[in-house]
N, C-alpha and C. Protein backbone atom coordinates (compact mmCIF):
# COMPACT_ATOMS: atom_id res chain seq x y z
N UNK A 1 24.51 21.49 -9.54
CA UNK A 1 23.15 21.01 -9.41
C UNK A 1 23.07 19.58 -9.97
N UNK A 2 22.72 18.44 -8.98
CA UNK A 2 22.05 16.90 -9.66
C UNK A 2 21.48 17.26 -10.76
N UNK A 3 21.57 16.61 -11.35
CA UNK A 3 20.64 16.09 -12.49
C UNK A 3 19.43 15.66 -12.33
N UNK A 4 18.55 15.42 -12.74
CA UNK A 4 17.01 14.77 -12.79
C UNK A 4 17.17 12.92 -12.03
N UNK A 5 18.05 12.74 -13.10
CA UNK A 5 18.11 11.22 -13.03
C UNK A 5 18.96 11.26 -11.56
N UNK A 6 20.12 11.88 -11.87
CA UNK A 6 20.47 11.36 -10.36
C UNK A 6 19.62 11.35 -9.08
N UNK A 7 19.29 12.41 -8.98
CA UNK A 7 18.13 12.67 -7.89
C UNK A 7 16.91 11.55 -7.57
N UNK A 8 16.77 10.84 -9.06
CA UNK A 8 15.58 9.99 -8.65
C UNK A 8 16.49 8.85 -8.25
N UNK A 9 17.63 8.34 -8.70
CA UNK A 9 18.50 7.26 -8.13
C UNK A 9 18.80 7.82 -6.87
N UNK A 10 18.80 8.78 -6.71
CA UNK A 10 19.72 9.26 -4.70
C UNK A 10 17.98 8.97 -3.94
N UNK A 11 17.13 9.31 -4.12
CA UNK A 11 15.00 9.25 -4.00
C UNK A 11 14.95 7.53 -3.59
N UNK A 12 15.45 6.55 -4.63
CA UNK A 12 15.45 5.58 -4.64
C UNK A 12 16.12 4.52 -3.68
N UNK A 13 17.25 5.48 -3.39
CA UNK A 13 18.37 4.90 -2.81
C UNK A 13 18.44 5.43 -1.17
N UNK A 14 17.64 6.05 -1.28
CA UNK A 14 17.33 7.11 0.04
C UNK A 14 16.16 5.98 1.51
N UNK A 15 16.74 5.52 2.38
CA UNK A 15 15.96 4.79 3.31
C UNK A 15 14.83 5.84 3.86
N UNK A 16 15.18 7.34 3.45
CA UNK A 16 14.18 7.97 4.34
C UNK A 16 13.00 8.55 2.99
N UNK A 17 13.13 8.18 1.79
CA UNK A 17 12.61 8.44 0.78
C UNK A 17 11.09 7.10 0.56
N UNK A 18 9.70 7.70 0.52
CA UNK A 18 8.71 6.64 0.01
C UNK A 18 9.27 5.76 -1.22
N UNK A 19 10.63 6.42 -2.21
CA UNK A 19 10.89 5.23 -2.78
C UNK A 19 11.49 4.18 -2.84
N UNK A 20 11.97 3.87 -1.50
CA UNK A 20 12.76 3.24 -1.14
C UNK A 20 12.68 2.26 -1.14
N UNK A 21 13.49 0.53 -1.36
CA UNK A 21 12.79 -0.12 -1.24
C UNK A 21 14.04 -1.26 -0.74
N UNK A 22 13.82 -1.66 0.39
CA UNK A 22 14.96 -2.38 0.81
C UNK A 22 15.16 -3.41 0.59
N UNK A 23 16.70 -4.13 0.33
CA UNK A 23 16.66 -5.28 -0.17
C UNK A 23 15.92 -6.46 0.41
N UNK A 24 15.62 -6.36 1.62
CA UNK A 24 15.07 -7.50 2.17
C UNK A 24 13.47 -8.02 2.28
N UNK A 25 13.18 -6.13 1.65
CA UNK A 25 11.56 -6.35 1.19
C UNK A 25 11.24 -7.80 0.66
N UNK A 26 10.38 -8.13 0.49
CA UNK A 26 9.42 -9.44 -0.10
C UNK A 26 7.97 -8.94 -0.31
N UNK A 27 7.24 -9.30 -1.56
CA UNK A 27 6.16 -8.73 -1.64
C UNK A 27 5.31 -9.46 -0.92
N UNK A 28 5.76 -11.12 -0.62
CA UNK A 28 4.69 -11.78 -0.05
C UNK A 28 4.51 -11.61 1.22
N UNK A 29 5.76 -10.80 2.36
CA UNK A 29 5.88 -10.68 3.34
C UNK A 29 4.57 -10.29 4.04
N UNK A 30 4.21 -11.11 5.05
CA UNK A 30 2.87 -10.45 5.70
C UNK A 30 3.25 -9.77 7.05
N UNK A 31 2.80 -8.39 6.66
CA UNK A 31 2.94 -7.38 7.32
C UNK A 31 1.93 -6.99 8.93
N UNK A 32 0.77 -7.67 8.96
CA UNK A 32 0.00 -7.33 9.72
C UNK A 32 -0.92 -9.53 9.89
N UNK A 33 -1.43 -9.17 10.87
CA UNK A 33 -2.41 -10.55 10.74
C UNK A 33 -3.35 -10.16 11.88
N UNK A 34 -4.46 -10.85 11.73
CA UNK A 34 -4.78 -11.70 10.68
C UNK A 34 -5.69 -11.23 9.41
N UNK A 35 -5.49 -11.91 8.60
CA UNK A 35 -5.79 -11.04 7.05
C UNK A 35 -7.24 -10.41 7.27
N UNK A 36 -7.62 -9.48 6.30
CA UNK A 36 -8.56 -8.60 6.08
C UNK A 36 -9.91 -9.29 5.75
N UNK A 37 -11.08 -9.68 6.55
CA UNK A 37 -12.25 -10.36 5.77
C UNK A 37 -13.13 -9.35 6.42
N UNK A 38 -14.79 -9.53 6.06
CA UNK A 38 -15.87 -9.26 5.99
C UNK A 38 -16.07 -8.39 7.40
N UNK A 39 -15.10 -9.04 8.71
CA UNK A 39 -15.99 -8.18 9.82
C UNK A 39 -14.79 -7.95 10.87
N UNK A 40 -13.51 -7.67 10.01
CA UNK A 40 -12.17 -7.41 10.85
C UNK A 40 -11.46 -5.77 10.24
N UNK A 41 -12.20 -5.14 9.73
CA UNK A 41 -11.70 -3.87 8.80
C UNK A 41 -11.24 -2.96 9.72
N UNK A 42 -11.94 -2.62 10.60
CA UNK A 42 -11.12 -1.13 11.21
C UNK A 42 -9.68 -1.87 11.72
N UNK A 43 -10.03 -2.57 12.42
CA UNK A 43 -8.69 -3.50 13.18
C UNK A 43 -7.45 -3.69 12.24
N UNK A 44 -7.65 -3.72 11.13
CA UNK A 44 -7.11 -4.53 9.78
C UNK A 44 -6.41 -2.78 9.40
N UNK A 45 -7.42 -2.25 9.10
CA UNK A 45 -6.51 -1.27 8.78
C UNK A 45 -5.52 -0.40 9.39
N UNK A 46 -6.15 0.09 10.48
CA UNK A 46 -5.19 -0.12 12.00
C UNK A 46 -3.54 -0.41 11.68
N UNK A 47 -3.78 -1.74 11.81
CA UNK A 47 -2.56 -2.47 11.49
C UNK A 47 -1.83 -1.95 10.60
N UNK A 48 -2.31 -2.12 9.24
CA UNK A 48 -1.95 -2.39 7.98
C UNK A 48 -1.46 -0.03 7.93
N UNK A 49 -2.07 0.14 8.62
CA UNK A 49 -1.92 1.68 8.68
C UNK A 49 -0.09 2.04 9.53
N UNK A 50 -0.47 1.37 9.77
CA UNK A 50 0.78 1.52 10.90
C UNK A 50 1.93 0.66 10.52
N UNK A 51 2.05 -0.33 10.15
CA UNK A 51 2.68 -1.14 9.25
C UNK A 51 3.59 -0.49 8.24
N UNK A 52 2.49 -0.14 7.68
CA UNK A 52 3.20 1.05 6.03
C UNK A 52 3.89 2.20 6.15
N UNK A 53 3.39 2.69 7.81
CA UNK A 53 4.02 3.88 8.18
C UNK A 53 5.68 3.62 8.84
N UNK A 54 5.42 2.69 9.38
CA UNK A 54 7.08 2.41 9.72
C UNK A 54 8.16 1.67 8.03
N UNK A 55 7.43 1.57 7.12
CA UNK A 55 8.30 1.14 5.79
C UNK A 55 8.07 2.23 5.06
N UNK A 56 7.56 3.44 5.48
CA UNK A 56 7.75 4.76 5.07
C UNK A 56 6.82 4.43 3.23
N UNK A 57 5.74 3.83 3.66
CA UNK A 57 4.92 3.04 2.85
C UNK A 57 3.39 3.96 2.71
N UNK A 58 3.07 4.94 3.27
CA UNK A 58 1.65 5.36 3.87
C UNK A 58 1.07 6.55 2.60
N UNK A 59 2.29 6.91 1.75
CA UNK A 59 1.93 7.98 0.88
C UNK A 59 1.24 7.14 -0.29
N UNK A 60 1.50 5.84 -0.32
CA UNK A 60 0.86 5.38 -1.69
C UNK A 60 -0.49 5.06 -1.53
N UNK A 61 -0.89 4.57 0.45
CA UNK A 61 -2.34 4.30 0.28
C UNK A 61 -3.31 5.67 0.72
N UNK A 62 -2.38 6.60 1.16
CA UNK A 62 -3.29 8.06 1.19
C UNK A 62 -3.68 8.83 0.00
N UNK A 63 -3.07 8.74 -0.95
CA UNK A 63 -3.20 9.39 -1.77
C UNK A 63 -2.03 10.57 -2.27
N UNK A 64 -1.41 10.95 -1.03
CA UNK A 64 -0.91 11.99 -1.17
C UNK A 64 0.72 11.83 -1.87
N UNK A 65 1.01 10.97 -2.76
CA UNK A 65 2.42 10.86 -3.34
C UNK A 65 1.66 10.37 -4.96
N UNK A 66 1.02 10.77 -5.44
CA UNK A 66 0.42 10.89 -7.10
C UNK A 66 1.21 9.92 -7.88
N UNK A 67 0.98 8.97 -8.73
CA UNK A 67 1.49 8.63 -9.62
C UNK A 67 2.36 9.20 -10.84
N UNK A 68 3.54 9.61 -11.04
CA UNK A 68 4.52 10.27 -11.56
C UNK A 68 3.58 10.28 -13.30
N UNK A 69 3.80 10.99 -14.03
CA UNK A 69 3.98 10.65 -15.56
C UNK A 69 4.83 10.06 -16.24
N UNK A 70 4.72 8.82 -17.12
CA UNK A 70 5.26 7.89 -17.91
C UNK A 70 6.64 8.55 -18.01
N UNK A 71 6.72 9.32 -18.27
CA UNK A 71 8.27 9.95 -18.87
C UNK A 71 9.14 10.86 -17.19
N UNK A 72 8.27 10.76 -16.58
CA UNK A 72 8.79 11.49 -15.42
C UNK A 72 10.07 10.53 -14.91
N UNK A 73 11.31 11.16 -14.69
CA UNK A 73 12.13 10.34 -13.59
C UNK A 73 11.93 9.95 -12.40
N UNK A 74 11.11 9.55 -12.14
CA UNK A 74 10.73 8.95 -10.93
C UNK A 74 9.89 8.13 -11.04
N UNK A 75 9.21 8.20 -11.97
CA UNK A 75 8.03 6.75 -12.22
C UNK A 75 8.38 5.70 -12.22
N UNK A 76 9.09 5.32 -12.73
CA UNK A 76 10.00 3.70 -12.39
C UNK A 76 10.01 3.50 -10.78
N UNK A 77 10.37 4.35 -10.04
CA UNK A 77 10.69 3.95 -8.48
C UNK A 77 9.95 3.74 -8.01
N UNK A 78 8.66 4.71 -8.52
CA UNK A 78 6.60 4.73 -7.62
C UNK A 78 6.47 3.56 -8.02
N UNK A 79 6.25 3.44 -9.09
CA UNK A 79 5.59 2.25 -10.17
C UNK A 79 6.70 0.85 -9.10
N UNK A 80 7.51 0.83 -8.73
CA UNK A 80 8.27 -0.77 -7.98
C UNK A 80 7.54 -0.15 -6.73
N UNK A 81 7.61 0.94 -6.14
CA UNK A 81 7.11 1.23 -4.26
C UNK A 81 5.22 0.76 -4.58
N UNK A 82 5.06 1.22 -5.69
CA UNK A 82 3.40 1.22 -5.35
C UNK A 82 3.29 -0.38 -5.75
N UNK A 83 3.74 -1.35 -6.59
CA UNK A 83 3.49 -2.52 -6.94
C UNK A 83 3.59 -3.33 -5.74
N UNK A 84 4.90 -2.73 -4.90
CA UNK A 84 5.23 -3.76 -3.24
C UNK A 84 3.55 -3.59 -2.82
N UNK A 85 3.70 -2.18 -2.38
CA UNK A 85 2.55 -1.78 -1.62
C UNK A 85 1.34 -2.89 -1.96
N UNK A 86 0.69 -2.91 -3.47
CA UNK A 86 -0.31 -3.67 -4.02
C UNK A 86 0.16 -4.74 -3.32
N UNK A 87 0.89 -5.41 -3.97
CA UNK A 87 1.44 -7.30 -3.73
C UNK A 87 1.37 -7.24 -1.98
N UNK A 88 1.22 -6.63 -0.97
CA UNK A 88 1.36 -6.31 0.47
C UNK A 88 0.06 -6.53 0.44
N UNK A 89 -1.25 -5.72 -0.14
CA UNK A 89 -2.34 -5.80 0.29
C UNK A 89 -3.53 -7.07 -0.35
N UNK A 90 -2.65 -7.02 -1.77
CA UNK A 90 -3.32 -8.20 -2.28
C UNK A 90 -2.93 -9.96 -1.07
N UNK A 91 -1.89 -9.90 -0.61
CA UNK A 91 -1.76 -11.33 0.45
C UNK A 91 -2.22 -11.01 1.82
N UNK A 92 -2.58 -9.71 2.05
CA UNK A 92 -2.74 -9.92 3.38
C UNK A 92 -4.77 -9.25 3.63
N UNK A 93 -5.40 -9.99 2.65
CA UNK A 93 -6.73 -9.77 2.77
C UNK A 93 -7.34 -11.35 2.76
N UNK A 94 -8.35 -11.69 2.62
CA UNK A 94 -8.80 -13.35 2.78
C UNK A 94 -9.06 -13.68 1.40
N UNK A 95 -8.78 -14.88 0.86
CA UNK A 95 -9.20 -15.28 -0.96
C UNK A 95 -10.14 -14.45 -1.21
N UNK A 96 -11.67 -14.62 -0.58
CA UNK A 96 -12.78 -13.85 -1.26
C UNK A 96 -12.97 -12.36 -1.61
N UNK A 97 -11.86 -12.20 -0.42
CA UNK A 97 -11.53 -10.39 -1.02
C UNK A 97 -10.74 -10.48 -1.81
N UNK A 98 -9.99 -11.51 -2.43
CA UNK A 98 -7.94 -11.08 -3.09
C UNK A 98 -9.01 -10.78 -4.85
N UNK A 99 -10.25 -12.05 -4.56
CA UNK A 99 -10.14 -11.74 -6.25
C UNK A 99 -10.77 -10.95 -6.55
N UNK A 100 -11.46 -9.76 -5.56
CA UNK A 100 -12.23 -8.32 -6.27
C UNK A 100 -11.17 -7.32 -6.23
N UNK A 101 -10.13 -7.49 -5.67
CA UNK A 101 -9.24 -6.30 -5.78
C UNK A 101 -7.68 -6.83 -7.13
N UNK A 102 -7.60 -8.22 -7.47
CA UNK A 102 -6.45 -8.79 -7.88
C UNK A 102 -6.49 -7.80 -9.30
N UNK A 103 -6.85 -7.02 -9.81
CA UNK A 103 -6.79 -6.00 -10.98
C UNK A 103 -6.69 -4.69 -10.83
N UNK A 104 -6.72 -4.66 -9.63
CA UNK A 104 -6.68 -3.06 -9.38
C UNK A 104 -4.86 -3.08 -9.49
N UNK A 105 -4.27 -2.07 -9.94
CA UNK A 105 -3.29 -1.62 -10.08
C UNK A 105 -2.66 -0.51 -8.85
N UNK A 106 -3.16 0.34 -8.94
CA UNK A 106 -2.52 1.57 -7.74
C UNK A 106 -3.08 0.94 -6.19
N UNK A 107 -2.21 1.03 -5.45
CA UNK A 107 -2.72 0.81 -3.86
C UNK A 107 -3.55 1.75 -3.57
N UNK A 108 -3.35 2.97 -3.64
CA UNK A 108 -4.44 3.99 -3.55
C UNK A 108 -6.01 3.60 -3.43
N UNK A 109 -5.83 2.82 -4.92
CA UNK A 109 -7.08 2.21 -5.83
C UNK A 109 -7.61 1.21 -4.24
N UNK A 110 -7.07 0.47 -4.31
CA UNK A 110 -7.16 -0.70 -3.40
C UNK A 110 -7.75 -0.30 -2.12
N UNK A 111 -6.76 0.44 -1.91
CA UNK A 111 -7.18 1.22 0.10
C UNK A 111 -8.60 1.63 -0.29
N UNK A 112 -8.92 2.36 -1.34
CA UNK A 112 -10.43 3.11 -1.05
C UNK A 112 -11.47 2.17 -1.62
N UNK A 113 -11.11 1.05 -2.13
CA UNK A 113 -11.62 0.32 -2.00
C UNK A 113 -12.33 -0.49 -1.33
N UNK A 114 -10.96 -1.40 -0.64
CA UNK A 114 -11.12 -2.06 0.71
C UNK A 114 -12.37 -1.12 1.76
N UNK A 115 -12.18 0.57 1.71
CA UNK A 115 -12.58 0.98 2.54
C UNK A 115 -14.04 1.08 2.48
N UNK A 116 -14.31 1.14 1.19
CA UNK A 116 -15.67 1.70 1.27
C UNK A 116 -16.66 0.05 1.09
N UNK A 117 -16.00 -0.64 0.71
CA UNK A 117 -16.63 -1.98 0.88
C UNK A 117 -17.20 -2.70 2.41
N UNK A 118 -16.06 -2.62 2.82
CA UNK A 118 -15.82 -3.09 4.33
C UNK A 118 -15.54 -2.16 5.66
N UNK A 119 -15.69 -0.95 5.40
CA UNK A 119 -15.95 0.02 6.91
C UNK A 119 -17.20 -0.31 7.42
N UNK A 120 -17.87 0.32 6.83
CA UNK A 120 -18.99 0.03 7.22
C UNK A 120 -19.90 -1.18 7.83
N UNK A 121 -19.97 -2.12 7.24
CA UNK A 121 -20.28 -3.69 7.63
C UNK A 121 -19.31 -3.91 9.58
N UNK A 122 -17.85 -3.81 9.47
CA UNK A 122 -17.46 -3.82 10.61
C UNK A 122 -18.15 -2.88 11.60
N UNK A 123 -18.27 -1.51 11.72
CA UNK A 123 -18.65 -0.15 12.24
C UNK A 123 -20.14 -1.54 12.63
N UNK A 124 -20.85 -1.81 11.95
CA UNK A 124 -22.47 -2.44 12.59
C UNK A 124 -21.89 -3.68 13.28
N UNK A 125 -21.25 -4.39 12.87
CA UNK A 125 -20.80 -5.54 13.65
C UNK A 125 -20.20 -4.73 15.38
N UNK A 126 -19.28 -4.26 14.94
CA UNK A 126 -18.88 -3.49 16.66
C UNK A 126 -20.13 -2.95 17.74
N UNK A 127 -21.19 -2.01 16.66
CA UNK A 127 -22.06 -1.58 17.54
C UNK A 127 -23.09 -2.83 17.85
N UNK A 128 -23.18 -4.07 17.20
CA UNK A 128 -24.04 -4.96 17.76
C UNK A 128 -23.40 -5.63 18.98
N UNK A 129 -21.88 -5.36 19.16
CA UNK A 129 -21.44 -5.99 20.50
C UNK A 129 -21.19 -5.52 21.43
């Protein structure tokens, strides 16, 4: 039987694993365009949805991959996958959005953010056209 630690290094090391994180990643890399403002949100996320899903990226802004506990072997790997994720969404939104979200920590945080700010506003913009 692996060990704890190994398992989170094989998790880490794993291309088909959410912790994966390939060398050629870049946090500044922009993943989707054009960035996220006031009356481009469903479109934006769309993208940015589909984006994350092919970098096997989508568990950190659903919710459904939890933030490990401090001492857990695996928190180190979330804690680098969820920071990309952040640094991904913090460059690819417009300045006036970067500095209400530039403190949020978890992408999670961020996505339901973004969402509940800006769904809505787009959703009336679409039905006025």
């Amino acid at each position: 039987m692996a060990s704890p630690v190994l398992s989170a290094l094989e998790d880490s090391l794993n291309p088909h694993s959410p912790y994966y994180v390939h060398p050629s990643e870049n946090p500044s890399t922009a993943l989707v365009s054009p960035l996220l403002d006031p009356s481009n949100y469903n479109s934006w996320c769309r993208s940015m949805s589909t984006a994350l899903s092919a970098k096997n990226k989508l568990e950190f802004i659903d919710g459904s991959l939890p933030q490990p506990a401090p001492n857990h072997v695996l928190h180190t790997a979330w804690k680098r996958s969820n920071n990309m994720v952040v640094s991904w969404l913090i460059h690819l939104v417009s300045p006036s959005i970067r500095q209400s979200i530039l403190w949020l920590d978890n992408a999670v945080d961020i996505w339901r953010y973004l969402k509940s700010r800006y769904s809505q506003g787009d959703l009336l913009r679409i039905s006025e056209l």
